[in-house]
C-alpha atoms as a PDB file:
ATOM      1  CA  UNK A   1       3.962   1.251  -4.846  1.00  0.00           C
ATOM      2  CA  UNK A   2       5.911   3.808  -4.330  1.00  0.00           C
ATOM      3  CA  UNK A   3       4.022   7.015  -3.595  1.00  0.00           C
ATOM      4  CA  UNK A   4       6.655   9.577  -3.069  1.00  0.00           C
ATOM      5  CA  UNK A   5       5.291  12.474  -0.874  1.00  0.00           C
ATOM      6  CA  UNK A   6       8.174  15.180  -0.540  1.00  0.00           C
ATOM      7  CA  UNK A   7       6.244  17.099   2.194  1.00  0.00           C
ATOM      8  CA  UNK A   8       7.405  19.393   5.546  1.00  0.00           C
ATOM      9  CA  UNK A   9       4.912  18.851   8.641  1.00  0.00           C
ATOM     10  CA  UNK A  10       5.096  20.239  11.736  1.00  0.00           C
ATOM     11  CA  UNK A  11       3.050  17.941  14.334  1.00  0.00           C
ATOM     12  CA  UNK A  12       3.000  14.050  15.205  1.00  0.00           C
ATOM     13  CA  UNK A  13      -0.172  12.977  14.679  1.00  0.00           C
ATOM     14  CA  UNK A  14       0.673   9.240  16.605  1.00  0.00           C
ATOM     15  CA  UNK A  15      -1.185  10.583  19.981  1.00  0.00           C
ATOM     16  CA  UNK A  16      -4.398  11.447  18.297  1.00  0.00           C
ATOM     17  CA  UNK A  17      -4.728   8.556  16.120  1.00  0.00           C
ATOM     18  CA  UNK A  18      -8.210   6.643  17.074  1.00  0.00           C
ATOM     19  CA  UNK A  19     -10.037   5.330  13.750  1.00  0.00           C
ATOM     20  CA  UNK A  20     -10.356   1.854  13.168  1.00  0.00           C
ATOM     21  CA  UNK A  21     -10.018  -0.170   9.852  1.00  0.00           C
ATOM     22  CA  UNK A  22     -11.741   0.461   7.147  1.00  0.00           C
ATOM     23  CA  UNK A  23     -10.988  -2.042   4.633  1.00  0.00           C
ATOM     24  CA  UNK A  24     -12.352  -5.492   4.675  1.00  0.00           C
ATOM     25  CA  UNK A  25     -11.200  -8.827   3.078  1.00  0.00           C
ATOM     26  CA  UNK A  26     -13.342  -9.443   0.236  1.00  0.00           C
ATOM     27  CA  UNK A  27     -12.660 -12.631  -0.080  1.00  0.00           C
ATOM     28  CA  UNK A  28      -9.514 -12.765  -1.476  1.00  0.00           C
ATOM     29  CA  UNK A  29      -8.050 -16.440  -2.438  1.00  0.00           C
ATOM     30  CA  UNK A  30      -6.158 -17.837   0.240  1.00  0.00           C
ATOM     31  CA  UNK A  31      -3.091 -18.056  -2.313  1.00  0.00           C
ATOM     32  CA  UNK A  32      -2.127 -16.184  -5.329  1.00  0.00           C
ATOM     33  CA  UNK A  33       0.797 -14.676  -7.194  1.00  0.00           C
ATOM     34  CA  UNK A  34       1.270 -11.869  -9.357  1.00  0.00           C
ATOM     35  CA  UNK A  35       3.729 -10.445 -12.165  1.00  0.00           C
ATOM     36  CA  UNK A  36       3.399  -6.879 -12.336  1.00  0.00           C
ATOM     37  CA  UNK A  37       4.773  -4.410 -14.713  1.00  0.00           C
ATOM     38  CA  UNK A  38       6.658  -1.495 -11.622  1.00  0.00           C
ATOM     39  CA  UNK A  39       8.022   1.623 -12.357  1.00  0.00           C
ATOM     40  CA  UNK A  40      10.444   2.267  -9.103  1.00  0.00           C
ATOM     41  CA  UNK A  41      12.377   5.194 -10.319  1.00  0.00           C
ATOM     42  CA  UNK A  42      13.943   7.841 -13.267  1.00  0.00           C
ATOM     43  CA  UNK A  43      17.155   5.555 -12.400  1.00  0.00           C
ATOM     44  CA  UNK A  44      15.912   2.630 -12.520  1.00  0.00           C
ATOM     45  CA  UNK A  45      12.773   2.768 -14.651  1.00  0.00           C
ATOM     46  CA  UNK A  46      10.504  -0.202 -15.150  1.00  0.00           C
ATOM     47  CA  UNK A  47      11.112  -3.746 -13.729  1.00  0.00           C
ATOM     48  CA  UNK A  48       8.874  -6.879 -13.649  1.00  0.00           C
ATOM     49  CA  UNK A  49       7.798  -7.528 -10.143  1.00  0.00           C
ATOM     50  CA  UNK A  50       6.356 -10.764  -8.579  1.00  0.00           C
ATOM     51  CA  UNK A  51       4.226 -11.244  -5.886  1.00  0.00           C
ATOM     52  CA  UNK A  52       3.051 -13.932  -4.111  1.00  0.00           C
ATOM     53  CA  UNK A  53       0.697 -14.160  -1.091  1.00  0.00           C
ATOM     54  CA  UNK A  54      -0.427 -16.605   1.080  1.00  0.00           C
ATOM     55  CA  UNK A  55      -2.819 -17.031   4.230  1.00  0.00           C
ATOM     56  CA  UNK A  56      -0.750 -18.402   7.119  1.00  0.00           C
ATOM     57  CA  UNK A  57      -1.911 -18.867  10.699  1.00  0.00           C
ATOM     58  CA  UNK A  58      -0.301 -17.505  14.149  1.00  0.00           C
ATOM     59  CA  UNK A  59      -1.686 -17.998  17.674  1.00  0.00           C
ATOM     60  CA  UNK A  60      -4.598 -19.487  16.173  1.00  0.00           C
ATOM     61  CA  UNK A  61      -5.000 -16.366  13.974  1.00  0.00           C
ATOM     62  CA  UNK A  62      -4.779 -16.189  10.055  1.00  0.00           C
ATOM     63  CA  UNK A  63      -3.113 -13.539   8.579  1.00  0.00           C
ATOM     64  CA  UNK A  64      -1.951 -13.000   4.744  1.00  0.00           C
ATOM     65  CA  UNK A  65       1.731 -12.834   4.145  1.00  0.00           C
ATOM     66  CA  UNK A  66       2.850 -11.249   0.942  1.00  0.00           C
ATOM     67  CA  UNK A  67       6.495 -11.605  -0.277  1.00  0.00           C
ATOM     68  CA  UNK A  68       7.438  -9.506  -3.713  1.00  0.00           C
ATOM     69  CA  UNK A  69      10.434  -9.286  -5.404  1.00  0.00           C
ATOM     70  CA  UNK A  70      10.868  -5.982  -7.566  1.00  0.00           C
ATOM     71  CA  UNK A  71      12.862  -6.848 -10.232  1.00  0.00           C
ATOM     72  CA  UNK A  72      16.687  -7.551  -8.630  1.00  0.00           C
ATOM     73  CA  UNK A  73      16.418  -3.883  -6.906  1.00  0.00           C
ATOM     74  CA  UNK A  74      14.183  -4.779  -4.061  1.00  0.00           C
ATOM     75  CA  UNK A  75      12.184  -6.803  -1.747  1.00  0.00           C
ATOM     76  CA  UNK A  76       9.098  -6.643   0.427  1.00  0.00           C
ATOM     77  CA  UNK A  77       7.525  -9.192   3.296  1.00  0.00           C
ATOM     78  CA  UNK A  78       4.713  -7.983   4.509  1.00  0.00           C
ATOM     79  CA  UNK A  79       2.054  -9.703   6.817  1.00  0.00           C
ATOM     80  CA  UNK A  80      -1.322  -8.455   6.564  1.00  0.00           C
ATOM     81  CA  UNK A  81      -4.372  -9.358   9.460  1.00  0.00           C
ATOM     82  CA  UNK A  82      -7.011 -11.538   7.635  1.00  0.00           C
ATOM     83  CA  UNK A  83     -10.232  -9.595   8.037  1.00  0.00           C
ATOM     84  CA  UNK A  84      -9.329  -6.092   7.824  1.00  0.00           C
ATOM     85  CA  UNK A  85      -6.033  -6.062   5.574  1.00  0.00           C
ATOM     86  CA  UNK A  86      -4.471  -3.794   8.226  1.00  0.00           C
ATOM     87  CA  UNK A  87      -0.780  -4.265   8.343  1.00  0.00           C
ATOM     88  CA  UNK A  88       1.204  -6.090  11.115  1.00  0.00           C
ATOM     89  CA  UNK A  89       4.373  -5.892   9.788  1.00  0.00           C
ATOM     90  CA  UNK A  90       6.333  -4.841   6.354  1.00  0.00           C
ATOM     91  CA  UNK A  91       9.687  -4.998   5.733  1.00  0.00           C
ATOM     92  CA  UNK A  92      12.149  -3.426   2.470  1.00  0.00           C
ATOM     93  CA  UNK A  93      15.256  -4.742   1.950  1.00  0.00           C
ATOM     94  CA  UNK A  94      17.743  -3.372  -1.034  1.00  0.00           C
ATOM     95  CA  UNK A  95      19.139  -6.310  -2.974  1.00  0.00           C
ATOM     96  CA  UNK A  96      21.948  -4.763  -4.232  1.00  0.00           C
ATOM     97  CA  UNK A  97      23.410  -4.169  -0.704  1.00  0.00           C
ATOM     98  CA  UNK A  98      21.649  -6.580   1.182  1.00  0.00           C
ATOM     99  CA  UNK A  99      20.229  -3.753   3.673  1.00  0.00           C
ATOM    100  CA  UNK A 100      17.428  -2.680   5.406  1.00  0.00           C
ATOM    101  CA  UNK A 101      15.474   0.046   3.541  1.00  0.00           C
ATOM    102  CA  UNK A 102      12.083   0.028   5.372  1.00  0.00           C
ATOM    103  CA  UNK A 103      10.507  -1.464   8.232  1.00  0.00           C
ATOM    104  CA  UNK A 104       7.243  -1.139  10.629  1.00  0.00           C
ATOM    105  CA  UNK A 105       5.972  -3.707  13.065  1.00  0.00           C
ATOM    106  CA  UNK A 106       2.762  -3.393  15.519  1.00  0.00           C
ATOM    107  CA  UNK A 107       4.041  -4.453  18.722  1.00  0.00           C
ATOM    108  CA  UNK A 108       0.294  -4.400  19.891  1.00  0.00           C
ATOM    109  CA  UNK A 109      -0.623  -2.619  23.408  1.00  0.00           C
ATOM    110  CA  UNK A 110      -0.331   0.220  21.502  1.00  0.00           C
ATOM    111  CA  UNK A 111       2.975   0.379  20.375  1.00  0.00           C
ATOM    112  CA  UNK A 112       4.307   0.278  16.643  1.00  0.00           C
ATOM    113  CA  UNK A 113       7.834   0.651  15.240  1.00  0.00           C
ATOM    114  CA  UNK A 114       9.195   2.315  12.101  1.00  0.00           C
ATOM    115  CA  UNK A 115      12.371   2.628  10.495  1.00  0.00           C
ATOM    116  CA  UNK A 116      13.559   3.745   7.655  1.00  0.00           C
ATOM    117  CA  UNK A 117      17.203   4.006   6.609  1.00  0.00           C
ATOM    118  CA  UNK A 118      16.744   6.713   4.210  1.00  0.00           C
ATOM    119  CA  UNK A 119      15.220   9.273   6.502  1.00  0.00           C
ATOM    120  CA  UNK A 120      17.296   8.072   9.970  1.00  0.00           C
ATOM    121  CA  UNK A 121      13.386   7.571  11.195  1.00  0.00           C
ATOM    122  CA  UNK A 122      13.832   4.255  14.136  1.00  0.00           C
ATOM    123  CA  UNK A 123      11.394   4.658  17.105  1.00  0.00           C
ATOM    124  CA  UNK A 124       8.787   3.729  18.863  1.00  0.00           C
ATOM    125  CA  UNK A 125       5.611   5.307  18.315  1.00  0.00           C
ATOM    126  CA  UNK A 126       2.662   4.899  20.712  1.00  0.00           C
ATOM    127  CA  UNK A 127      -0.588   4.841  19.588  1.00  0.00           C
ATOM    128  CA  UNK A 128      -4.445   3.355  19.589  1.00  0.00           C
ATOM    129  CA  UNK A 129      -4.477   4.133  15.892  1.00  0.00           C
ATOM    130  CA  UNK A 130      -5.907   0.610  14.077  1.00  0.00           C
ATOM    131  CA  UNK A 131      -6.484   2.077  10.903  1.00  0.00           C
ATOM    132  CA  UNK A 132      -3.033   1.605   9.530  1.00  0.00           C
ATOM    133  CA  UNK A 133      -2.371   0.270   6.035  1.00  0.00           C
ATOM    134  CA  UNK A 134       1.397  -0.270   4.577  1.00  0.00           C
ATOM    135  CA  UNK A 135       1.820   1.561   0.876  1.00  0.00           C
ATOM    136  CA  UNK A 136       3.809  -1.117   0.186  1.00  0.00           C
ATOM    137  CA  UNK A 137       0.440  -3.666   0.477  1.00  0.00           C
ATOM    138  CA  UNK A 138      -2.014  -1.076  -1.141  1.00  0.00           C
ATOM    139  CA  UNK A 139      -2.610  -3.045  -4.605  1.00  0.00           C
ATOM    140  CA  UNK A 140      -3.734  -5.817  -1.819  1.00  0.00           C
ATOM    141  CA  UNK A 141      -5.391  -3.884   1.039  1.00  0.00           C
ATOM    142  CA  UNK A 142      -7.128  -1.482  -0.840  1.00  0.00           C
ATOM    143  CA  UNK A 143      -9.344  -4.044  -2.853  1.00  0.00           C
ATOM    144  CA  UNK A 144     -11.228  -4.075   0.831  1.00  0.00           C
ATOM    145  CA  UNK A 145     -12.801  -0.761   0.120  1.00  0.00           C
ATOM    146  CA  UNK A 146     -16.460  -1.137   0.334  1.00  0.00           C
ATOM    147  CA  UNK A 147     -17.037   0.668  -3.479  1.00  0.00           C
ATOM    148  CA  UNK A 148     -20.669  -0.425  -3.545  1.00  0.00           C
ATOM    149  CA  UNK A 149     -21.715   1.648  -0.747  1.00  0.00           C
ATOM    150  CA  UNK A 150     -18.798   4.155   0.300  1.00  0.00           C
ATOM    151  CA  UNK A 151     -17.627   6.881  -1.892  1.00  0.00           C
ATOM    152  CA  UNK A 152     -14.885   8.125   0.661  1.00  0.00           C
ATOM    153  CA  UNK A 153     -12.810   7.066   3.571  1.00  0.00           C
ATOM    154  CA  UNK A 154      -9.876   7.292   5.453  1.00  0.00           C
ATOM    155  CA  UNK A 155      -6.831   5.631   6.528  1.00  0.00           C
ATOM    156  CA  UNK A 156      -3.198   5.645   7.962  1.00  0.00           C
ATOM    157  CA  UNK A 157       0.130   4.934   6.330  1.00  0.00           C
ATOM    158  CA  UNK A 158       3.576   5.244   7.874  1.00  0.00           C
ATOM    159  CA  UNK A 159       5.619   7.091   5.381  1.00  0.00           C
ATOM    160  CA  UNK A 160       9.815   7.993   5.095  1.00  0.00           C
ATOM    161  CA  UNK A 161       8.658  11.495   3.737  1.00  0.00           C
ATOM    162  CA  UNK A 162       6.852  12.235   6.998  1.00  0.00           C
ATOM    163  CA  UNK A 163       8.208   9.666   9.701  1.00  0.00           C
ATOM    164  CA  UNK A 164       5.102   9.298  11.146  1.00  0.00           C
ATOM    165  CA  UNK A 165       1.860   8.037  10.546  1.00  0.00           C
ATOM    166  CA  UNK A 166       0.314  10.127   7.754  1.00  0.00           C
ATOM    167  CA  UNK A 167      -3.814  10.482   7.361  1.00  0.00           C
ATOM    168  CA  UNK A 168      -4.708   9.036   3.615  1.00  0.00           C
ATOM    169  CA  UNK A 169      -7.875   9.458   1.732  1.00  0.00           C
ATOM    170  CA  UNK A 170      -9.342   7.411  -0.837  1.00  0.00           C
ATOM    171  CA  UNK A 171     -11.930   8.278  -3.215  1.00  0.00           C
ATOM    172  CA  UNK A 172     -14.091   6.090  -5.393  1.00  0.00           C
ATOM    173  CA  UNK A 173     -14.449   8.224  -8.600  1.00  0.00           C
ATOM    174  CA  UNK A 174     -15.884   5.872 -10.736  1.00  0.00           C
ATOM    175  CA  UNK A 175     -15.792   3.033 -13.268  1.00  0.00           C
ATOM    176  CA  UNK A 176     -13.839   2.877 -16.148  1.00  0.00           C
ATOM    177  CA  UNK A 177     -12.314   0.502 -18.412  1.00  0.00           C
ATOM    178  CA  UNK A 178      -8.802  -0.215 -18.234  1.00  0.00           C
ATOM    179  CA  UNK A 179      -6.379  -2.161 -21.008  1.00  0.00           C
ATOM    180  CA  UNK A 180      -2.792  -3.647 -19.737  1.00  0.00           C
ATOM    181  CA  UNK A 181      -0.962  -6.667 -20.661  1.00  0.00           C
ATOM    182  CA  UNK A 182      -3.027  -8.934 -18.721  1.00  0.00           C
ATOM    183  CA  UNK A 183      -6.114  -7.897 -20.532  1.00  0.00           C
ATOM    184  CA  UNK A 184      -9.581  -5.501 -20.474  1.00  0.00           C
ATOM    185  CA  UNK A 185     -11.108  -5.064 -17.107  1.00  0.00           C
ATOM    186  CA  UNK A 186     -14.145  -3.291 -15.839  1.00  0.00           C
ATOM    187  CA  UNK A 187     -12.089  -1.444 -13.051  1.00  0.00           C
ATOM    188  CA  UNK A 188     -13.415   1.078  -9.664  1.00  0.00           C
ATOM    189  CA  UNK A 189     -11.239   3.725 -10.291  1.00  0.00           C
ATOM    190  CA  UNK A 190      -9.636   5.280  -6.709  1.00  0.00           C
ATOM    191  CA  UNK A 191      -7.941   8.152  -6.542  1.00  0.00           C
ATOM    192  CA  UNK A 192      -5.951   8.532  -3.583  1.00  0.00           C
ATOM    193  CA  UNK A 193      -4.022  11.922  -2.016  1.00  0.00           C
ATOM    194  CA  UNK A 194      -3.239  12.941   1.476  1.00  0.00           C
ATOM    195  CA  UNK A 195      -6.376  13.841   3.531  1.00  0.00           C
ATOM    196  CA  UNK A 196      -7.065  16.877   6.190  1.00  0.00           C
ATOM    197  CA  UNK A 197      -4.681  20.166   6.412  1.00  0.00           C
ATOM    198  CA  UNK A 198      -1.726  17.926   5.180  1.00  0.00           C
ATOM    199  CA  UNK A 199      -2.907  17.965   1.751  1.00  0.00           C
ATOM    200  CA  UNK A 200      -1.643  22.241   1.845  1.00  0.00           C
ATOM    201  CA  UNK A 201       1.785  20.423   1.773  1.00  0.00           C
ATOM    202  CA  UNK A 202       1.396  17.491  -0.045  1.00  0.00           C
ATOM    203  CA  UNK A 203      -1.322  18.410  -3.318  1.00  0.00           C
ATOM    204  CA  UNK A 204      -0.475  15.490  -5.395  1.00  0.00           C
ATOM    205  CA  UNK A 205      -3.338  12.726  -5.895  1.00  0.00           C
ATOM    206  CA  UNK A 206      -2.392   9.185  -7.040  1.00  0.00           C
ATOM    207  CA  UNK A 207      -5.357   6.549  -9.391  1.00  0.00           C
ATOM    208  CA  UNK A 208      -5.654   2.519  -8.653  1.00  0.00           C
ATOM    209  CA  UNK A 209      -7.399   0.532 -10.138  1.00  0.00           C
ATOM    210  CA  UNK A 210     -10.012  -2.511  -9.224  1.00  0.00           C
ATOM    211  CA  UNK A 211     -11.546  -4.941 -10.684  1.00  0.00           C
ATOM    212  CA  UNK A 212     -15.385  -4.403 -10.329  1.00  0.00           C
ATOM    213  CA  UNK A 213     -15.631  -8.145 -10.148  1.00  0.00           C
ATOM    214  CA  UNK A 214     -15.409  -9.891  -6.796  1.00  0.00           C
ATOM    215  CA  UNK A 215     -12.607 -10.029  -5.496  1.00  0.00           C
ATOM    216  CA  UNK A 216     -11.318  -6.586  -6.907  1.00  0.00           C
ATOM    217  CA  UNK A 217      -8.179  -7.707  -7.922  1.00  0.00           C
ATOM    218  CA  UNK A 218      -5.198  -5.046  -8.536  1.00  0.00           C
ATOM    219  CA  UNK A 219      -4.906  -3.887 -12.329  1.00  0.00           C
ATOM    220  CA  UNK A 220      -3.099  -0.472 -12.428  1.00  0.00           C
ATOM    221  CA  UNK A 221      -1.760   2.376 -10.669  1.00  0.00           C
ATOM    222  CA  UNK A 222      -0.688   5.611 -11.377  1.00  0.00           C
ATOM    223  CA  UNK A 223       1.145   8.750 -10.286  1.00  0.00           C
ATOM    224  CA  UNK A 224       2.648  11.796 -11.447  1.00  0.00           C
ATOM    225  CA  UNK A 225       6.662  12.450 -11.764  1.00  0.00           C
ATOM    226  CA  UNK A 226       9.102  15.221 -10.709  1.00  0.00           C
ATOM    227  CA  UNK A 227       9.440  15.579 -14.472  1.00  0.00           C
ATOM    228  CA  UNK A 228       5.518  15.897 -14.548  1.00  0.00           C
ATOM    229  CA  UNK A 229       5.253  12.518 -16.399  1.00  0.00           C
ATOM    230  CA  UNK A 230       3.071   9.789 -15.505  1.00  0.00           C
ATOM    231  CA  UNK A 231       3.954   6.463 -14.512  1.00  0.00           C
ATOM    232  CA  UNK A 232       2.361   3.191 -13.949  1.00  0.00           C
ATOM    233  CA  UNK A 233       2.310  -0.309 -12.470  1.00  0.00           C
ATOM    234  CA  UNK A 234       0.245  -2.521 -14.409  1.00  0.00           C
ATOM    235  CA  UNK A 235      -0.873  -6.388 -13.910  1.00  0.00           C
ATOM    236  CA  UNK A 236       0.895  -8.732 -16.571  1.00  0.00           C
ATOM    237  CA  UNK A 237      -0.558 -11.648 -15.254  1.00  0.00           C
ATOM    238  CA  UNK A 238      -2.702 -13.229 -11.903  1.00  0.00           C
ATOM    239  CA  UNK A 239      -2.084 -16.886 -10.841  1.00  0.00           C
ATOM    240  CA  UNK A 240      -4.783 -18.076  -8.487  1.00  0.00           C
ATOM    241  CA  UNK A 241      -3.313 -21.247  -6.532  1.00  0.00           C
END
């Protein structure tokens, strides 16, 4: 996922940060891969990506850890807490040069790190912010949203574009059927843009898609081009271990 905000802000948000999460696990399998159909770039264009993810355990805490592979371009680790999806730590690494692209940690005691090679973004950030969610996990996290009985909410992502934490809003507009290689599925249909006074800079709105079934598995997601094209990533297939 690559949602690409190309935005100008002013003001840090990390000291005012306070919400906590507001995704939960749905009960999602403890193990599970994925081959997804990933558009990265108008250079690179479509590439099959797999996923897998697993629940390991830590200090006597379980947490998901997701490791994907786009294509021979790029890869992600990414550790996700258990029962809220939030994001411990995510990391991007360019295959082709064997270097860092991306990377965020939560320190805990208020503390989180992000760097990101592109944007000469490494530091500390403090913060009580607990609401954070990695763009790079959002066909995972995301299936937490409560669609049954929330129509909006809000959350925080990191992003290179901004080099901060940036406030996200996702909508529930809806059901709708969706077609992609893997098959026909009753989907939720979110759309997702940036929330408060940063939307004046960055107007674009991005579409996922859910399975209305338990556990809302990832289908599809969508967003609009420079060009003014849209792209997608789309399930080819789900392997439930």
């Amino acid at each position: 996922m690559k949602l690409l905000l190309f935005i100008i802000l002013l003001f840090p948000l990390s000291s005012v940060l306070h919400a906590q999460p507001v995704f939960k696990n749905p009960h999602l399998p403890d193990a599970e891969s994925y081959e997804i159909r990933d558009y990265i770039d108008n250079t690179i264009g479509y590439v099959t990506s797999k996923i897998n993810i697993s629940v390991k355990e830590r200090g006597g805490q379980k947490y998901y850890y997701i490791y994907a592979i786009e294509g021979t371009n790029f890869s992600n680790e990414i550790e996700l807490n258990y029962d809220n999806l939030t994001t411990i730590s995510e990391k991007r690494v360019d295959l082709k040069t064997d270097s860092l692209v991306e990377y965020y940690t939560n320190y805990g005691h208020n503390f989180v790190h992000f760097y990101n090679r592109e944007k000469k973004v490494n530091r500390n950030f403090h913060t009580i912010e607990k609401n954070i969610y990695s763009r790079y996990a959002y066909f995972f996290s995301l299936s937490g949203f409560p669609f049954e009985t929330i129509k909006t909410l809000t959350f925080y992502t990191y992003m290179a574009e901004y080099g901060d934490a940036l406030s996200m809003r996702a909508t529930n507009i809806g059901k709708q059927a969706v077609t992609v290689k893997a098959g026909t599925f009753e989907c939720y249909k979110l759309e997702l843009s940036v929330a408060g006074w940063q939307s004046l800079f960055a107007p674009d709105v991005y579409y996922i898609y859910f399975t209305v079934a338990s556990p809302h598995h990832f289908i599809k997601y969508e967003e609009k081009e420079d060009d003014g094209k849209w792209s997608s990533d789309e399930l080819i297939q789900i392997i439930i271990s």
